[in-house]
Protein backbone atom coordinates (compact mmCIF):
# COMPACT_ATOMS: atom_id res chain seq x y z
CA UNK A 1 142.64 39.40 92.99
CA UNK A 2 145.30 38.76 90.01
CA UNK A 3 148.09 37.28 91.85
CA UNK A 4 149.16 34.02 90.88
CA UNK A 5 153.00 33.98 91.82
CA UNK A 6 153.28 30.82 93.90
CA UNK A 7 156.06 31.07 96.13
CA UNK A 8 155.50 28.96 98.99
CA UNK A 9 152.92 26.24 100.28
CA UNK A 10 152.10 28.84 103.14
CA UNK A 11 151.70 32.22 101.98
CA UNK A 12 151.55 35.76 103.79
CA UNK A 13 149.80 38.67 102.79
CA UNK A 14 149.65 41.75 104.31
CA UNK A 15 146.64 43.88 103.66
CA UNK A 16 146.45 47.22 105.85
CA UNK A 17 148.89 45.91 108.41
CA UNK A 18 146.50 42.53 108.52
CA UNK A 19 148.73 39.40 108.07
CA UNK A 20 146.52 36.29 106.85
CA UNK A 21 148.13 32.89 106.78
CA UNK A 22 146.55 31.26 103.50
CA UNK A 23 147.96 28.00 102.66
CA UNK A 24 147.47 25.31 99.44
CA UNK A 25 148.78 22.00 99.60
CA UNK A 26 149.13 18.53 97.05
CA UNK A 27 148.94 15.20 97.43
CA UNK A 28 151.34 13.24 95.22
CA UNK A 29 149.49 11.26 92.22
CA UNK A 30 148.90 7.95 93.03
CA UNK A 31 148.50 8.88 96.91
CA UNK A 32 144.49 8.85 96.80
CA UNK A 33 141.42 11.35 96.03
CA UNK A 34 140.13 12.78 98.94
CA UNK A 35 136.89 11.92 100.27
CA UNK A 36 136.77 13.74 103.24
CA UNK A 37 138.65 17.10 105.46
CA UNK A 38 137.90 17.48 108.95
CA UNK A 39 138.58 20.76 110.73
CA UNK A 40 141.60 20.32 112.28
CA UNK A 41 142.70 19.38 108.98
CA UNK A 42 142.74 15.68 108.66
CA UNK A 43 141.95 14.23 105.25
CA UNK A 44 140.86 11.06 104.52
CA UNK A 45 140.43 9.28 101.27
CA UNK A 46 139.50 5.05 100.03
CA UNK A 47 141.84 4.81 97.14
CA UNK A 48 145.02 5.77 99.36
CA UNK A 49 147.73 3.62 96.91
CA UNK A 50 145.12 1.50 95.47
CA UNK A 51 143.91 -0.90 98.16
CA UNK A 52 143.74 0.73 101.45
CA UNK A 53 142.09 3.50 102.84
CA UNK A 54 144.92 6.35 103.88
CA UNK A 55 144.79 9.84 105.66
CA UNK A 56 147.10 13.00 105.51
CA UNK A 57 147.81 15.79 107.16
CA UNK A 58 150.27 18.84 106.36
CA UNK A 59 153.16 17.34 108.93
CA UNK A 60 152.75 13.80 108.31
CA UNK A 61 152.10 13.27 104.13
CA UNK A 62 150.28 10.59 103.32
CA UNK A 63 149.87 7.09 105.38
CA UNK A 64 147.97 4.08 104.35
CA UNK A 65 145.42 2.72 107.05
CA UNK A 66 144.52 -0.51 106.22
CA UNK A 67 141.30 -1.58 104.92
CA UNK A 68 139.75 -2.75 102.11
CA UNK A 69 139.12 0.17 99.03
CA UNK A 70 136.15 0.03 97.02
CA UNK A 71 136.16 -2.15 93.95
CA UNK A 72 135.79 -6.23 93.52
CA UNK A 73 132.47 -6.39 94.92
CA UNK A 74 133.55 -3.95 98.34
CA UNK A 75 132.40 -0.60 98.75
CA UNK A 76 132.67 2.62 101.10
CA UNK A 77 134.19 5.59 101.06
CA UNK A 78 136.89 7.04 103.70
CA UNK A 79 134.85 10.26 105.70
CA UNK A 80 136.05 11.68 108.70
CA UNK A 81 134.92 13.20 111.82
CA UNK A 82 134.90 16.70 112.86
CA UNK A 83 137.59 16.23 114.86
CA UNK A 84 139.64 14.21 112.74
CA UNK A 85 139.88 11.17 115.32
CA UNK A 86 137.72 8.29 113.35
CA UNK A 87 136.95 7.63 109.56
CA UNK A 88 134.44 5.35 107.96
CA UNK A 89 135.02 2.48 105.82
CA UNK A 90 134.97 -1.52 105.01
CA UNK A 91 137.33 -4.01 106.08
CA UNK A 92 137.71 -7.83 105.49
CA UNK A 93 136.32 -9.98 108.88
CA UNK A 94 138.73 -13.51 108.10
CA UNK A 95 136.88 -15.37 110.61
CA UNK A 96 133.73 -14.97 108.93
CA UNK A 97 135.06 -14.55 104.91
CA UNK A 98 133.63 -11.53 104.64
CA UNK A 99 134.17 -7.56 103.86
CA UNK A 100 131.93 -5.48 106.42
CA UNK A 101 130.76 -1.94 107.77
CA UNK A 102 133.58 -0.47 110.03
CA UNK A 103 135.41 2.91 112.03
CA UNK A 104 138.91 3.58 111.86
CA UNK A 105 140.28 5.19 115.29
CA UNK A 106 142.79 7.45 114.37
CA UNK A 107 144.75 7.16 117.73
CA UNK A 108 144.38 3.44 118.91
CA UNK A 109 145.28 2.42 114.83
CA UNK A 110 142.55 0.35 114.60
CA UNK A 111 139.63 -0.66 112.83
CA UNK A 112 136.36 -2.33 114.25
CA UNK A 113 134.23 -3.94 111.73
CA UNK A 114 130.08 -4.15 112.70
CA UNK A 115 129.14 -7.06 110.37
CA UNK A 116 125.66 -7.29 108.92
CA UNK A 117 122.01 -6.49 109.45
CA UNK A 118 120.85 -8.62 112.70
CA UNK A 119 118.42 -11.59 111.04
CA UNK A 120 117.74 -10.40 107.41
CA UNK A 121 121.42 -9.79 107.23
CA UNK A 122 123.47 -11.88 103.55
CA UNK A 123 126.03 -11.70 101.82
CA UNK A 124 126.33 -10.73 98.27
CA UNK A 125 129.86 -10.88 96.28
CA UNK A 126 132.74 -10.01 98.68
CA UNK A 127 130.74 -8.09 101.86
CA UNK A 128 128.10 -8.26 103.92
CA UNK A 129 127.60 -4.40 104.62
CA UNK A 130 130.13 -1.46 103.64
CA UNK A 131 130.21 2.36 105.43
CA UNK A 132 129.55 5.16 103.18
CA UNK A 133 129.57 7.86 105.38
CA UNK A 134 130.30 9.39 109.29
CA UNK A 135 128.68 11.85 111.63
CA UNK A 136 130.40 14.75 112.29
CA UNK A 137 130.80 13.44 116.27
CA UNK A 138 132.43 10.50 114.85
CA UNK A 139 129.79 8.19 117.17
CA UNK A 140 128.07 7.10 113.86
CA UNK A 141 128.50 5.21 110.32
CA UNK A 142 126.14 4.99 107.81
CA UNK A 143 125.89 2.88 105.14
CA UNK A 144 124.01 0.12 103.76
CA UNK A 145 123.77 -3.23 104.82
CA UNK A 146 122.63 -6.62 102.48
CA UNK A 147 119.11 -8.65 103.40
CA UNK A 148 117.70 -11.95 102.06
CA UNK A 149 114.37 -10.32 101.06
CA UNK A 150 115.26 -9.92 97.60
CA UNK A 151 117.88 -10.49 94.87
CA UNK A 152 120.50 -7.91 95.26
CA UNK A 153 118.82 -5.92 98.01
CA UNK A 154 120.22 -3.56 100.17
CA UNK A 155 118.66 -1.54 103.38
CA UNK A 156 120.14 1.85 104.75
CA UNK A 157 122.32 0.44 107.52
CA UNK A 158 123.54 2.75 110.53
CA UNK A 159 125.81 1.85 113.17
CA UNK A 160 125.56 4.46 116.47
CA UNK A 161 128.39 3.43 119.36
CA UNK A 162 126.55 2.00 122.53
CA UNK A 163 123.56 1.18 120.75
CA UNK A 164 125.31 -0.92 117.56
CA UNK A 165 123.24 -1.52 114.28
CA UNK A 166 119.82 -0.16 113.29
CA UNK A 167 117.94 -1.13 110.01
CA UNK A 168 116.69 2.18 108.64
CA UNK A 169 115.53 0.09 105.67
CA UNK A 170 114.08 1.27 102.29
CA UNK A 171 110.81 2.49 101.26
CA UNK A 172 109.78 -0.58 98.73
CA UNK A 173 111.60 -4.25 99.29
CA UNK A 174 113.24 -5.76 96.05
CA UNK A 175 114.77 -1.87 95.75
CA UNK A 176 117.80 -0.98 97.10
CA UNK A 177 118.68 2.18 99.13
CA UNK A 178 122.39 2.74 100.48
CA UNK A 179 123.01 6.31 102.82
CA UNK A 180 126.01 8.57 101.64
CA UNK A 181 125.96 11.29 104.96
CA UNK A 182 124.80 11.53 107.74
CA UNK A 183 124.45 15.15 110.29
CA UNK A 184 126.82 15.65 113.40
CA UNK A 185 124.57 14.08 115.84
CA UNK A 186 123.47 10.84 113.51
CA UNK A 187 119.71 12.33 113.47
CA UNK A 188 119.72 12.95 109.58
CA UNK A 189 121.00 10.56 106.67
CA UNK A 190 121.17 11.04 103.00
CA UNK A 191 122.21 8.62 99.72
CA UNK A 192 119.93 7.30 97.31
CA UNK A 193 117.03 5.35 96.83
CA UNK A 194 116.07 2.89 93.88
CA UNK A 195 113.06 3.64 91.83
CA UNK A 196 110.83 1.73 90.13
CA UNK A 197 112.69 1.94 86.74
CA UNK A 198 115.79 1.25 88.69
CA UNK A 199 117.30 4.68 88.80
CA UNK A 200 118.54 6.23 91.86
CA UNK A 201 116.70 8.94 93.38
CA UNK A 202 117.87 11.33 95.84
CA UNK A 203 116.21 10.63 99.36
CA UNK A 204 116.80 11.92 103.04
CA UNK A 205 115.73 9.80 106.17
CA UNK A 206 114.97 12.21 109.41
CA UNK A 207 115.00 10.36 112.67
CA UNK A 208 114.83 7.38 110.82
CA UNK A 209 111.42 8.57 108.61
CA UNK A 210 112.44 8.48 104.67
CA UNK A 211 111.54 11.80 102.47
CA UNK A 212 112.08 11.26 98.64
CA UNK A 213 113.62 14.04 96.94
CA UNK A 214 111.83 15.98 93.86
CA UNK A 215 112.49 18.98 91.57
CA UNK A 216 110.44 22.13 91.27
CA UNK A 217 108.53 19.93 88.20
CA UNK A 218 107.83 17.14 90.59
CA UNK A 219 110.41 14.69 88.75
CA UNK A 220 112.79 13.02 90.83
CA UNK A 221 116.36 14.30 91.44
CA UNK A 222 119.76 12.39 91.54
CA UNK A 223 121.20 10.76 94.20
CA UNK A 224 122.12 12.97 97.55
CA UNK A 225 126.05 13.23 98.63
CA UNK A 226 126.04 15.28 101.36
CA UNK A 227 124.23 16.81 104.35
CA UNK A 228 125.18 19.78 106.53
CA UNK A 229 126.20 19.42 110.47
CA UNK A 230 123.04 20.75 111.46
CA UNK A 231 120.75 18.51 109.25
CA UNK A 232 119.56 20.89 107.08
CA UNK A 233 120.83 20.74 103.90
CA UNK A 234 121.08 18.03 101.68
CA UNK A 235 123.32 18.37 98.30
CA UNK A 236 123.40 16.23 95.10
CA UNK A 237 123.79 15.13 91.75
CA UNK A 238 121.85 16.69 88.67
CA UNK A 239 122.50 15.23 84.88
CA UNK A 240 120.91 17.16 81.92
CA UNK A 241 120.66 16.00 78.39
CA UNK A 242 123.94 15.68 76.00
CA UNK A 243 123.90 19.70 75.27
CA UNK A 244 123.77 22.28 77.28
CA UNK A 245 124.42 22.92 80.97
CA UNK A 246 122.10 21.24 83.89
CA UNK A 247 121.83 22.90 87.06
CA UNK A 248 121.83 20.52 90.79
CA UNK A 249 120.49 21.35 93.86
CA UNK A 250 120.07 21.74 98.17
CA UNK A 251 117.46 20.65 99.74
CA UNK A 252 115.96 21.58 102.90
CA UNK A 253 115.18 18.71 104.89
CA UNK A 254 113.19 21.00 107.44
CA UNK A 255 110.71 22.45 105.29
CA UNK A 256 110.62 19.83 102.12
CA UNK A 257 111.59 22.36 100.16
CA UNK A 258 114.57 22.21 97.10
CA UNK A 259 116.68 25.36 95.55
CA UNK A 260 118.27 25.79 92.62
CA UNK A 261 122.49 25.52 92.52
CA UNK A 262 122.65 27.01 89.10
CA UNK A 263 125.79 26.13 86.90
CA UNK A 264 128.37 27.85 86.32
CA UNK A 265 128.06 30.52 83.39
CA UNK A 266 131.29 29.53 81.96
CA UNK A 267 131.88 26.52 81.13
CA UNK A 268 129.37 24.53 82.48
CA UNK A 269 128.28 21.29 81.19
CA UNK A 270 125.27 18.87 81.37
CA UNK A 271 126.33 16.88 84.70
CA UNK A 272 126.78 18.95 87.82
CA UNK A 273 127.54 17.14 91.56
CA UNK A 274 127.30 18.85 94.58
CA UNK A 275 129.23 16.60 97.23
CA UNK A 276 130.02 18.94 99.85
CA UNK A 277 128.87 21.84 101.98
CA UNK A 278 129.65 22.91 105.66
CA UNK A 279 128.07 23.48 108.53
CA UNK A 280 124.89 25.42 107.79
CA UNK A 281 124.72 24.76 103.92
CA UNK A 282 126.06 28.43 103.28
CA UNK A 283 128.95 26.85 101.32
CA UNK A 284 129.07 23.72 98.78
CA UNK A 285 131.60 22.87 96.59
CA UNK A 286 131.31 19.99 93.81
CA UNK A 287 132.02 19.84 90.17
CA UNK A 288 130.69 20.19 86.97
CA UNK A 289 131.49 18.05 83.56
CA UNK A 290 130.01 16.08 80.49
CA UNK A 291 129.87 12.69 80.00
CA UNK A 292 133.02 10.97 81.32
CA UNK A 293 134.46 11.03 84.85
CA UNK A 294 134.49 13.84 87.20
CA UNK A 295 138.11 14.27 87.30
CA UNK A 296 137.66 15.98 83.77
CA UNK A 297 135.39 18.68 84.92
CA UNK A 298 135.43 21.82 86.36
CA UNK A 299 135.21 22.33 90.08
CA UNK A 300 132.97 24.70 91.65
CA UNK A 301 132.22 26.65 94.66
CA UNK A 302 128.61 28.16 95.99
CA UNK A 303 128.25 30.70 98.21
CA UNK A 304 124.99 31.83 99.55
CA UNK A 305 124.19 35.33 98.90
CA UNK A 306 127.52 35.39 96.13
CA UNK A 307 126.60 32.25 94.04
CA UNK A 308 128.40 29.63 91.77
CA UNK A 309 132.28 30.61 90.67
CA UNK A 310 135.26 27.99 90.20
CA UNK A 311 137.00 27.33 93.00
CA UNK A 312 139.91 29.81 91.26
CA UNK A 313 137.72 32.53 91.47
CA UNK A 314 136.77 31.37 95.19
CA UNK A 315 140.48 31.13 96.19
CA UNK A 316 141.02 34.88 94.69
CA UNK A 317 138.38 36.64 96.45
CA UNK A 318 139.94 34.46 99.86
CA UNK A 319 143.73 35.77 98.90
CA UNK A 320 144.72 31.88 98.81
CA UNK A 321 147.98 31.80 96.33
CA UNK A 322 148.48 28.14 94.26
CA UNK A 323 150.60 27.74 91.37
CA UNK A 324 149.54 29.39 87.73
CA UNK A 325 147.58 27.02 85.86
CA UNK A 326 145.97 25.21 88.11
CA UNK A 327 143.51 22.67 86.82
CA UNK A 328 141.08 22.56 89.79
CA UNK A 329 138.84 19.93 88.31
CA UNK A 330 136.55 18.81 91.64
CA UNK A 331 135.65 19.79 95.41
CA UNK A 332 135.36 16.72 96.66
CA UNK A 333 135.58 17.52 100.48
CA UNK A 334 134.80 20.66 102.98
CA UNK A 335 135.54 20.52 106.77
CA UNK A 336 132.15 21.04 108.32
CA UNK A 337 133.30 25.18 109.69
CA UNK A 338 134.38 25.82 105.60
CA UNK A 339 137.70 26.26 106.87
CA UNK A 340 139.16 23.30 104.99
CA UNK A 341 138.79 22.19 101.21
CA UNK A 342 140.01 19.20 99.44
CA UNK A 343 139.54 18.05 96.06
CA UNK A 344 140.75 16.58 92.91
CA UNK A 345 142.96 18.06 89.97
CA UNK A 346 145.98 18.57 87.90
CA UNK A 347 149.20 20.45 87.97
CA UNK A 348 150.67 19.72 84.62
CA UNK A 349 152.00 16.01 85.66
CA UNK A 350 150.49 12.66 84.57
CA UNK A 351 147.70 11.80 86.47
CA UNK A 352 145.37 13.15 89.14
CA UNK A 353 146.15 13.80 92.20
CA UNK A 354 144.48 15.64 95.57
CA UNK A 355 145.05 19.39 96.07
CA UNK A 356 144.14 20.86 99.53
CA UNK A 357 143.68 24.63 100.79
CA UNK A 358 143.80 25.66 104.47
CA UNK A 359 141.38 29.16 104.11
CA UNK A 360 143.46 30.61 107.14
CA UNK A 361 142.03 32.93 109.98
CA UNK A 362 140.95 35.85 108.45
CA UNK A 363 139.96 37.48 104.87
CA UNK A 364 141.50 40.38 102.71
CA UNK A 365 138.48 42.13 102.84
CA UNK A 366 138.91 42.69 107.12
CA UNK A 367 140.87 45.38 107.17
CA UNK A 368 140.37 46.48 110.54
CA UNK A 369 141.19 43.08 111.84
CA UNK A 370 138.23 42.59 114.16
CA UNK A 371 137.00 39.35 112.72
CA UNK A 372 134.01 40.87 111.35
CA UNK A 373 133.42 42.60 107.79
CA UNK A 374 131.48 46.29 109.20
CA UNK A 375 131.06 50.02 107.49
CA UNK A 376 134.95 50.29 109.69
CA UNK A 377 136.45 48.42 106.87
CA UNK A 378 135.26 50.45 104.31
CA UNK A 379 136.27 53.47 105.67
CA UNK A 380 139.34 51.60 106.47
CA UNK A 381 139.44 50.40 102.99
CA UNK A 382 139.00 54.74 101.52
CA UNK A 383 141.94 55.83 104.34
CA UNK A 384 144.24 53.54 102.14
CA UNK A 385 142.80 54.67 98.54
CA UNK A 386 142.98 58.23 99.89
CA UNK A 387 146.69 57.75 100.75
CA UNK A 388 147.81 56.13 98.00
CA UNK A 389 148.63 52.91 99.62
CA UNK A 390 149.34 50.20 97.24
CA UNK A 391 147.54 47.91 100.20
CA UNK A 392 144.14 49.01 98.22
CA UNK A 393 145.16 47.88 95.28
CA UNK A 394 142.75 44.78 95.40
CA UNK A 395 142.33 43.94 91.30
CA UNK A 396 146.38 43.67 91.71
CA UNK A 397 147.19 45.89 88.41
CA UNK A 398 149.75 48.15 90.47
CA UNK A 399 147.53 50.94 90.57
CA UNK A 400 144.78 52.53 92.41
CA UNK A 401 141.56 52.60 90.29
CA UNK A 402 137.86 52.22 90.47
CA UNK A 403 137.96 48.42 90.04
CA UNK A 404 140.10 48.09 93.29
CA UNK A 405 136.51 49.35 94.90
CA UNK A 406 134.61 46.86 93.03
CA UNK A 407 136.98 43.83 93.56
CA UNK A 408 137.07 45.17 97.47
CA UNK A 409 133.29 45.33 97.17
CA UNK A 410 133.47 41.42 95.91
CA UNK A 411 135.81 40.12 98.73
CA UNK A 412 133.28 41.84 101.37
CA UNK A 413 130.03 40.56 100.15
CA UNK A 414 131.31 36.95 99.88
CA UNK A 415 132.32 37.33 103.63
CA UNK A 416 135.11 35.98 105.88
CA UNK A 417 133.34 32.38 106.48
């Protein structure tokens, strides 16, 4: 759809007498990149005013939560549960002099830190162990966790409420392996592991049993970001040469089995990271740039059965109005139902800054408004054409034209998920 008159953070369209709440949302610069968006909205981030961790939400702004941010020897990133009631981080322990694993609880205010690995457990520079990642029932963080069998050696570390901290490890001591996800129930984890020539390879650990991710080829890929709710799916990082566009990747954890996420076919460039996808790996967002940071890039969205578009053209085809312009640079974050997206980009101010879209409850494209996207919608969809209701006019050129069955016939096949 062509509409790009922002009026409002929340807008309403009316298609066919269907009203669909559709809302998009910014973060002021300097208020933190998102890391994570939970389904009741909730998102978290570790650079929240440069030192703490910080969450928002569309009634309360931004608030910093204490913490320690990544950077100075301390790392972690802010993810959040499903629910949006506990996030996953690193805080400083001043009894012991040390920065360490820990879970924010969004309702006491708190955070408990889980210090190191039991026995082999060190520390190197400022912490002991850091937390990376979250499971989706909040009752595990993942991580990684220093040891004293080797110089600079670190062991997948995973902390599971009642039970405390397991070693997951890594498949060769003297190289490092650090988990970036981990699957609503805890059963699946995902990061990186180091290789012999001391380059990170994708990897996923099942029950606790490590799998090293390859390419079609056989070569290794780039470290994994993300893993659906179910455990299915792991997501990642692909970098091509200096010219030419690079395609990344999802793997299937189930059947050992990778696909291709190809590039976009504008505009794509030679490093491509997928670092989020919901549910049931039917959706994952990421970005895709040259050499430089991410937040220069172009952001993208996958859809299975649709595939790879910008996350402007994603926003059309869901009705979702945001201002003209937009620079949507990175998805950085997807609540686990798809219902949610967060990510990084650029309005025309100095600096970059969070943007956020609330998908709604339904799509354009259900006309009948029964939740579901049938044959009744397109015969719904003709009634309108046939009458010469402007409601049909889905390409948003004022008229009623072939296209407006083409853009309709978009909208339907990428679905109302």
């Amino acid at each position: 759809m062509q509409n790009r008159t922002f009026t409002a953070a929340a807008a309403l369209l009316s298609i066919g007498g269907l009203a669909i709440a559709q809302e998009f949302f910014t973060i002021p610069v300097g208020q933190g990149l998102a890391d994570d968006v939970s389904n009741t909205g909730v998102v978290s981030g570790s650079s929240g005013f440069g030192t703490q961790y910080w969450m928002w939400t569309v009634d309360g702004g931004s608030v910093q939560i204490g913490g320690v941010s990544p950077g100075a020897g301390v790392g972690g990133q802010g993810k959040i549960s499903s629910d949006g009631l506990f996030i996953s981080g690193s805080t400083f322990n001043a009894d012991e002099d040390w920065h360490e694993m820990s879970r924010y609880d969004v309702i006491a205010g708190e955070w408990t830190g889980f210090g190191p690995i039991p026995v082999i457990g060190q520390q190197i520079d400022a912490e002991v162990s850091s937390g990376w990642g979250i499971s989706g029932d909040g009752r595990h963080i993942v991580g990684l966790g220093w040891t004293v069998l080797g110089t600079a050696d670190t062991h997948v570390m995973q902390w599971t409420e009642g039970v405390g901290i397991t070693d997951i490890g890594t498949m060769a001591e003297g190289q490092s392996a650090r988990a970036n996800s981990v699957n609503h129930d805890g059963t699946v984890i995902v990061g990186w592991q180091d290789g012999p020539t001391g380059f990170r390879q994708g990897s996923a650990w099942v029950n606790g049993v490590q799998e090293l991710i390859f390419n079609d080829g056989g070569d290794p890929v780039s470290e994994a970001f993300d893993v659906s709710d179910d455990g299915v799916w792991a997501v990642g990082f692909a970098v091509g040469g200096p010219f030419g566009a690079v395609d990344t990747w999802r793997y299937n954890t189930v059947t050992d089995t990778i696909e291709t996420i190809p590039n976009l076919a504008v505009g794509g460039e030679s490093r491509m990271g997928a670092t989020a996808v919901n549910d049931d790996g039917s959706l994952i967002g990421g970005g895709t740039w040259g050499f430089g940071p991410a937040i220069f890039g172009r952001g993208f969205i996958w859809q299975e059965g649709v595939g790879t578009m910008t996350v402007a053209d994603f926003l059309d085809r869901k009705g979702v109005v945001y201002p003209d312009g937009y620079n949507f640079a990175f998805v950085s974050a997807m609540s686990p139902d798809g219902k949610w997206i967060a990510g990084w980009g650029n309005g025309g101010t100095p600096g970059t800054q969070t943007w956020v879209v609330n998908l709604g409850i339904a799509c354009v494209a259900d006309i009948d408004g029964d939740g579901e996207l049938t044959l009744f919608d397109f015969l719904a969809f003709q009634n309108l054409f046939d009458a010469g209701d402007l409601a049909a006019d889905f390409d948003g050129d004022g008229s009623l034209t072939l296209f407006d069955f083409l853009e309709f016939q978009n909208i339907f096949d990428a679905g109302c998920d």
